[in-house]
C-alpha atoms as a PDB file:
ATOM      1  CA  UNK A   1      -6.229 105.867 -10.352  1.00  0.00           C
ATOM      2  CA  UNK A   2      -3.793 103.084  -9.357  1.00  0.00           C
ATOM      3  CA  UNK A   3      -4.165 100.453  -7.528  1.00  0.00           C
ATOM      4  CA  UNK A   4      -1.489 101.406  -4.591  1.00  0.00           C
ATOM      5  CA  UNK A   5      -4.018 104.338  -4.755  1.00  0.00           C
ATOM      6  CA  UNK A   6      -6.965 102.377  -4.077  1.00  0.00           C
ATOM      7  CA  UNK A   7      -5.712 101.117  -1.212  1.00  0.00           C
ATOM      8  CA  UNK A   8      -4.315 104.366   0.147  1.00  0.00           C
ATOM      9  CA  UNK A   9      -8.482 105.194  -0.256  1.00  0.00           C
ATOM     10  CA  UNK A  10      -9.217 102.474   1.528  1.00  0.00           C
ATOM     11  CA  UNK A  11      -6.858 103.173   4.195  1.00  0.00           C
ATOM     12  CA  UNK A  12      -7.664 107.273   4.512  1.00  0.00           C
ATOM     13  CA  UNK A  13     -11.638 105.955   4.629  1.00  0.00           C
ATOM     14  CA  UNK A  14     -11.255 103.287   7.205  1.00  0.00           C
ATOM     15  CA  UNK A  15      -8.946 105.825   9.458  1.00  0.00           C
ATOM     16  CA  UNK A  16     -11.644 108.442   9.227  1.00  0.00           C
ATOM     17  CA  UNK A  17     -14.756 106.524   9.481  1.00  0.00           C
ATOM     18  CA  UNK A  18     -13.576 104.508  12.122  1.00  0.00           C
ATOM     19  CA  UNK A  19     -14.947 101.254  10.430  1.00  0.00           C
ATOM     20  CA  UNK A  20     -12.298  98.468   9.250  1.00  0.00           C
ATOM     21  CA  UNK A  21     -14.714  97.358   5.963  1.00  0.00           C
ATOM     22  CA  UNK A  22     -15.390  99.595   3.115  1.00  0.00           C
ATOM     23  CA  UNK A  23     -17.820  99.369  -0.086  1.00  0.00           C
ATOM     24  CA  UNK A  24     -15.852 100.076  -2.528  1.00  0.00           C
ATOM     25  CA  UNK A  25     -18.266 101.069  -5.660  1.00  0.00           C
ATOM     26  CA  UNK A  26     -18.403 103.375  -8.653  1.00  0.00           C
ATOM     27  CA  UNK A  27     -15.545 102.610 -11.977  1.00  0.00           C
ATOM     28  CA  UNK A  28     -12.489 102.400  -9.781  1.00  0.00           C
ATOM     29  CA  UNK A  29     -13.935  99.519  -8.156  1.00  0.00           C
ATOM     30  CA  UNK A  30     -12.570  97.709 -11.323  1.00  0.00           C
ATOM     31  CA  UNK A  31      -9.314  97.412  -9.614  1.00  0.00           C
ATOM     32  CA  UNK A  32     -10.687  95.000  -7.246  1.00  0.00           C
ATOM     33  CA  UNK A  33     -11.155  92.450  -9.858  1.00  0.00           C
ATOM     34  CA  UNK A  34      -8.253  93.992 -12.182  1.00  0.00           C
ATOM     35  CA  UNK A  35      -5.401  95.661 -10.605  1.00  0.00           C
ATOM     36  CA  UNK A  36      -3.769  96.555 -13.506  1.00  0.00           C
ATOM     37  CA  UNK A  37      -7.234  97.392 -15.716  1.00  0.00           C
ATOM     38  CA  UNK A  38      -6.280  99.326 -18.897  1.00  0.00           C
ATOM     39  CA  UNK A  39      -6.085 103.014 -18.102  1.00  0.00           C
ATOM     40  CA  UNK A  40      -9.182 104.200 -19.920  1.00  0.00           C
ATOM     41  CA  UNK A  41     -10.610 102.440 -17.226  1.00  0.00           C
ATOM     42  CA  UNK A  42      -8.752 103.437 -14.447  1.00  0.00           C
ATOM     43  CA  UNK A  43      -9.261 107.281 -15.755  1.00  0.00           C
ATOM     44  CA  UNK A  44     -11.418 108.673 -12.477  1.00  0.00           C
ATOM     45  CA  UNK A  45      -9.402 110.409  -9.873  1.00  0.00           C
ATOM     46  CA  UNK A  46     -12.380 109.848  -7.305  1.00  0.00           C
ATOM     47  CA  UNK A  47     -13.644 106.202  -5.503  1.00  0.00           C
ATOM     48  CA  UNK A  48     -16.957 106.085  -4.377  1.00  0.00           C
ATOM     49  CA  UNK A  49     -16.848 104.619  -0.602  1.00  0.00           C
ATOM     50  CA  UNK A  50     -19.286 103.873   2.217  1.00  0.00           C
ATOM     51  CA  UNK A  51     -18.164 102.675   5.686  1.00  0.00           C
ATOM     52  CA  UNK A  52     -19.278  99.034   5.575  1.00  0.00           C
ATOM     53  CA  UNK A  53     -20.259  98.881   9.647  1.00  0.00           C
ATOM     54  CA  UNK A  54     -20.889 103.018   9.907  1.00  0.00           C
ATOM     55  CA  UNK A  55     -23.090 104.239   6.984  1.00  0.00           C
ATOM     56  CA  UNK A  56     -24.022 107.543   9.235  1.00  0.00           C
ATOM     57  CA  UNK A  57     -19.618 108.316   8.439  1.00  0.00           C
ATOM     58  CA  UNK A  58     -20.048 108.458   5.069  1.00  0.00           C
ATOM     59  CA  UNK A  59     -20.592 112.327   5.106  1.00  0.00           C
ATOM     60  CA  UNK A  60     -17.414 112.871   7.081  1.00  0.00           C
ATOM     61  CA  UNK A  61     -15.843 110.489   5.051  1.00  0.00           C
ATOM     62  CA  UNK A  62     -16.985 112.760   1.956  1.00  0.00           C
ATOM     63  CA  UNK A  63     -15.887 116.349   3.794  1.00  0.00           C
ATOM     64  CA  UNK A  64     -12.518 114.871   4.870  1.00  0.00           C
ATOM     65  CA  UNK A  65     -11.316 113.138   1.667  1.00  0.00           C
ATOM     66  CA  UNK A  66     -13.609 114.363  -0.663  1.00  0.00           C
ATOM     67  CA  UNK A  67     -13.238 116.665  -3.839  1.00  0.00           C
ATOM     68  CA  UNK A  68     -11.319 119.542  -3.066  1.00  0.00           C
ATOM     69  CA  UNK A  69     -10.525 118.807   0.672  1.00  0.00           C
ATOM     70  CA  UNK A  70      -6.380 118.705   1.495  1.00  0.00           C
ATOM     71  CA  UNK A  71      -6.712 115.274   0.496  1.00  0.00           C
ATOM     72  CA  UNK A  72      -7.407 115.531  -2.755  1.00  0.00           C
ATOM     73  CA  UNK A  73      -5.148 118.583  -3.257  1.00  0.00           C
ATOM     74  CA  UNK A  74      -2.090 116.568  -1.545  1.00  0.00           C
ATOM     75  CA  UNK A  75      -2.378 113.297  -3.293  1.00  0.00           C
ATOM     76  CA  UNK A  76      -4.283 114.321  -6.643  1.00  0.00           C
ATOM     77  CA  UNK A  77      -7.390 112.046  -5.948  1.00  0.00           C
ATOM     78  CA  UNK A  78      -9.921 111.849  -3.907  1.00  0.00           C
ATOM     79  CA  UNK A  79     -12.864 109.596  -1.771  1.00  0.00           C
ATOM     80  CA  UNK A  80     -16.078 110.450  -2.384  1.00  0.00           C
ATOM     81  CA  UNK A  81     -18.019 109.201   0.649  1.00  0.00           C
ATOM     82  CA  UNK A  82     -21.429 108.320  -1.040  1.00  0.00           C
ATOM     83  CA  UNK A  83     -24.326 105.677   0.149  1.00  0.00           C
ATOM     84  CA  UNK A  84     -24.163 102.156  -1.951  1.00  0.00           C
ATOM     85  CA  UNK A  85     -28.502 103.117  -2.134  1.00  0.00           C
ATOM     86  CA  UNK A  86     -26.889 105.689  -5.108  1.00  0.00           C
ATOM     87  CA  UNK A  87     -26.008 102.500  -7.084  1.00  0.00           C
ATOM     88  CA  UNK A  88     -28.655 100.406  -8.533  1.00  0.00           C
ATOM     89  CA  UNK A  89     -27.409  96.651  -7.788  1.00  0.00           C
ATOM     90  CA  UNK A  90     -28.264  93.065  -9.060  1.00  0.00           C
ATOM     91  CA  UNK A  91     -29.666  91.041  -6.090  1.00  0.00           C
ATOM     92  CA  UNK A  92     -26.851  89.145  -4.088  1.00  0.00           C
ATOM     93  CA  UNK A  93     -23.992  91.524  -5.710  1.00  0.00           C
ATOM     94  CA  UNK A  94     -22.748  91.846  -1.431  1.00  0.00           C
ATOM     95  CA  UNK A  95     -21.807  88.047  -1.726  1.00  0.00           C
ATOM     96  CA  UNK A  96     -19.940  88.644  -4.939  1.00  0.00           C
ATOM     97  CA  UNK A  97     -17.687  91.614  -3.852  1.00  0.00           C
ATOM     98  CA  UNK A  98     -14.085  91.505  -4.474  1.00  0.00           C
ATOM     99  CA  UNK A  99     -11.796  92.177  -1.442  1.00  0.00           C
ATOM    100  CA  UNK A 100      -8.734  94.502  -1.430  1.00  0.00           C
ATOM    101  CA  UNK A 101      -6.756  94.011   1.830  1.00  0.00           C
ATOM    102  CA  UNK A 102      -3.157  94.375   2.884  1.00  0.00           C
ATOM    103  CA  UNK A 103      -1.334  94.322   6.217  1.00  0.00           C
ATOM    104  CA  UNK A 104       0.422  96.881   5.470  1.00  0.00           C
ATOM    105  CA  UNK A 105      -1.240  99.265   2.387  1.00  0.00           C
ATOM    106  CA  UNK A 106      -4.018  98.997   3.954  1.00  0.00           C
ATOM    107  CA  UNK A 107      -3.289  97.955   7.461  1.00  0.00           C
ATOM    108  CA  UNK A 108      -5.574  94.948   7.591  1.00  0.00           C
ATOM    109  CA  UNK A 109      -9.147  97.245   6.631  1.00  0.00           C
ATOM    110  CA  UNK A 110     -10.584  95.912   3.669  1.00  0.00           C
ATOM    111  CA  UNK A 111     -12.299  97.262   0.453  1.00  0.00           C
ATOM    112  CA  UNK A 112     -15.173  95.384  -0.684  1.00  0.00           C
ATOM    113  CA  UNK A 113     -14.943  96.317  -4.392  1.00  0.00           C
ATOM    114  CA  UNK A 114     -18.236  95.645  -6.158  1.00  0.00           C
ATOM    115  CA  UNK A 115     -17.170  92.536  -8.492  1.00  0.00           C
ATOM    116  CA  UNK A 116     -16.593  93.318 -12.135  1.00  0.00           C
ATOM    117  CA  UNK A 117     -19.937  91.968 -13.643  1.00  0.00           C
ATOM    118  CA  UNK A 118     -22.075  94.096 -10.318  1.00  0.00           C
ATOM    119  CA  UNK A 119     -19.787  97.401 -11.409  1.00  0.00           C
ATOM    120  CA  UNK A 120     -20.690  97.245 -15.473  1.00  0.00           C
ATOM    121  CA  UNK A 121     -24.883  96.476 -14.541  1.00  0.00           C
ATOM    122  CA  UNK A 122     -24.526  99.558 -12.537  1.00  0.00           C
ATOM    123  CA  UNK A 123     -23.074 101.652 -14.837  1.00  0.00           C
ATOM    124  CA  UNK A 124     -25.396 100.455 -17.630  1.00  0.00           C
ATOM    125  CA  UNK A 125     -28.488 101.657 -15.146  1.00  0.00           C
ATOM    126  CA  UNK A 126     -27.165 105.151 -15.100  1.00  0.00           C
ATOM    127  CA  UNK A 127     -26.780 104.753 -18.654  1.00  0.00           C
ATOM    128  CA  UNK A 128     -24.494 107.857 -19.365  1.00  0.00           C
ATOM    129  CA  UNK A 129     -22.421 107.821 -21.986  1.00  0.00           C
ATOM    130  CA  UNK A 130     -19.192 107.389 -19.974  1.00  0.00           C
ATOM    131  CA  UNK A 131     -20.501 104.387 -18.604  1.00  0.00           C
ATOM    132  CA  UNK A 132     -21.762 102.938 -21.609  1.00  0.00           C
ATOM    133  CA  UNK A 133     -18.213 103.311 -22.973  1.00  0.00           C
ATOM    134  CA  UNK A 134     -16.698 101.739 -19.402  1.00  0.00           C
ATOM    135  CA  UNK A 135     -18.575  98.757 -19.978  1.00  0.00           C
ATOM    136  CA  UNK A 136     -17.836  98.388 -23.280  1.00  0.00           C
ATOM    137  CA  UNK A 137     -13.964  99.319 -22.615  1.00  0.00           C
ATOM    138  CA  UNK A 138     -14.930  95.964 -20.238  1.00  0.00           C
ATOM    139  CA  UNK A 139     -16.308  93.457 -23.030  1.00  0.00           C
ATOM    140  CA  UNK A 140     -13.743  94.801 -25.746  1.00  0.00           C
ATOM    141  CA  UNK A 141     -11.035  93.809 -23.314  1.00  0.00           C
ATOM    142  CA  UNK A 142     -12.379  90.729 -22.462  1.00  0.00           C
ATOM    143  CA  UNK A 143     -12.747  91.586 -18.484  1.00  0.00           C
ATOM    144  CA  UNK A 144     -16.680  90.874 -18.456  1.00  0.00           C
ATOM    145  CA  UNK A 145     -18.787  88.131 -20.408  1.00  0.00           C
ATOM    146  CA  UNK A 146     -21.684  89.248 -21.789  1.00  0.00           C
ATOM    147  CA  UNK A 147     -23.590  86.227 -20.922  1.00  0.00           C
ATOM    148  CA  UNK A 148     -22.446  86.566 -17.265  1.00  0.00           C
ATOM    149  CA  UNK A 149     -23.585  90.455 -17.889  1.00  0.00           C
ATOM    150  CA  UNK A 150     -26.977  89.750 -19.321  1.00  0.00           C
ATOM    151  CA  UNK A 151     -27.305  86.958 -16.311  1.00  0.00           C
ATOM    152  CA  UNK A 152     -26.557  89.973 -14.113  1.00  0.00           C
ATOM    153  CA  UNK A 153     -29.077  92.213 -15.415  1.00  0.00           C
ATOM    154  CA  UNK A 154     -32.099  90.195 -15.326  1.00  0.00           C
ATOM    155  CA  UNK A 155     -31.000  89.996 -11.445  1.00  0.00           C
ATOM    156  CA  UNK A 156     -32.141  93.855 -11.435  1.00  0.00           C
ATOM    157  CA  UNK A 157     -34.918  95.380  -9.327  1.00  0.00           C
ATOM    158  CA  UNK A 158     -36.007  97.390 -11.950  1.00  0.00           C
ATOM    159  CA  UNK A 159     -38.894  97.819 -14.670  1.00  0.00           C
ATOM    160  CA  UNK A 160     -39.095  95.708 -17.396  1.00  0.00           C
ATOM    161  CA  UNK A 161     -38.449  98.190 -20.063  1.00  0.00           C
ATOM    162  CA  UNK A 162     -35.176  99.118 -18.125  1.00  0.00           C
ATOM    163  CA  UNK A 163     -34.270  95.354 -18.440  1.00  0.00           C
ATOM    164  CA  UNK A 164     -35.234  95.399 -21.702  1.00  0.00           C
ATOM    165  CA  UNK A 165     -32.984  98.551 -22.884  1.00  0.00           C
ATOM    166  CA  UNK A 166     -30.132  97.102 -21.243  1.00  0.00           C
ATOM    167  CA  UNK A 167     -30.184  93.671 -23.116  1.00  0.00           C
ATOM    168  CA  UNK A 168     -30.561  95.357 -26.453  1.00  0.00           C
ATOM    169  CA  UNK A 169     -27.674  97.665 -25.714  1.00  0.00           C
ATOM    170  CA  UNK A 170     -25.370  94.714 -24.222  1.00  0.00           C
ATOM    171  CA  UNK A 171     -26.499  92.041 -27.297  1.00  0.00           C
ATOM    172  CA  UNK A 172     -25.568  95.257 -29.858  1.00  0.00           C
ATOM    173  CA  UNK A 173     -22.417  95.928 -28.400  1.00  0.00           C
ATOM    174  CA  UNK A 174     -21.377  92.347 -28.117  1.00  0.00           C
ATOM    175  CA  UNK A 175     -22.459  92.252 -31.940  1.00  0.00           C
ATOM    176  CA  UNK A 176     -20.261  95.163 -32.758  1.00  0.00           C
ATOM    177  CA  UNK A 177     -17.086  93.409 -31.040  1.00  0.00           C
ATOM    178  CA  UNK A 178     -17.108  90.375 -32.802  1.00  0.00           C
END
């Protein structure tokens, strides 16, 4: 995904939710913070969304842009309409989000693109291995800190062990890179 794509998203969303403020979520929300991220992290052809104002839209949102609608046929990705509840989030990540907003590209509605930092303590909660690899793609390149990300993580509402899984992973992988 590109970022003139992003905002095309955000534009599509906001017209069909009838809401002018998105959450913008999921591993294209890195072009919030980084417009030009490397392309291994800009890989997904799908942004997760919820109307801001409107959460009860984000099933329309998902049945008029999502995956295989005339959307996603036309332009060759897609908005996946999707609660922000999916995400697992470090406490005050809403204060840190990263806006995307243009009077024209996106006439004035804005995407509230979970900050970089918020976007790689997600991914490590689901814990795939595609999103183990996103956030290192993130500390290789120098986008996150892993201080900032281990700050991040004890910010969690999770279990201890969780906590404790994800620290060992980040303090490995920021072993392995230097």
């Amino acid at each position: 995904m590109r970022f003139d794509q992003l905002e095309h998203a955000i534009r599509a969303a906001c017209d069909v939710s009838g809401d002018t403020e998105l959450l913008v979520f999921g591993s294209q929300a890195i072009l919030g913070s980084f417009p030009d991220a490397p392309e291994s992290l800009r890989a997904s052809i799908e942004v997760d969304v919820q109307a801001k104002n409107l959460p009860e839209m984000t099933d329309l949102i998902d049945g008029s842009l999502g995956l295989e609608s005339q959307f996603h046929v036309t332009h060759g990705f897609y908005v996946h309409g999707v609660s922000i509840e999916a995400a697992t989030l470090p406490r005050g990540w809403a204060k840190r989000t990263v806006e995307v907003s243009d009077p024209i590209a996106t006439r004035g509605c804005k995407g509230l693109c979970l900050e970089a930092h918020d976007l790689a303590v997600s991914k490590l909660v689901a814990y795939r291995e595609k999103d183990r690899t996103f956030v290192a793609t993130l500390l290789v390149e120098k986008l996150i800190d892993g201080t900032v990300l281990l700050e991040r993580i004890g910010l969690l509402n999770v279990d201890e062990n969780t906590k404790g899984r994800l620290v060992r992973w980040v303090e490995r992988t920021r072993d392995d890179i230097c």
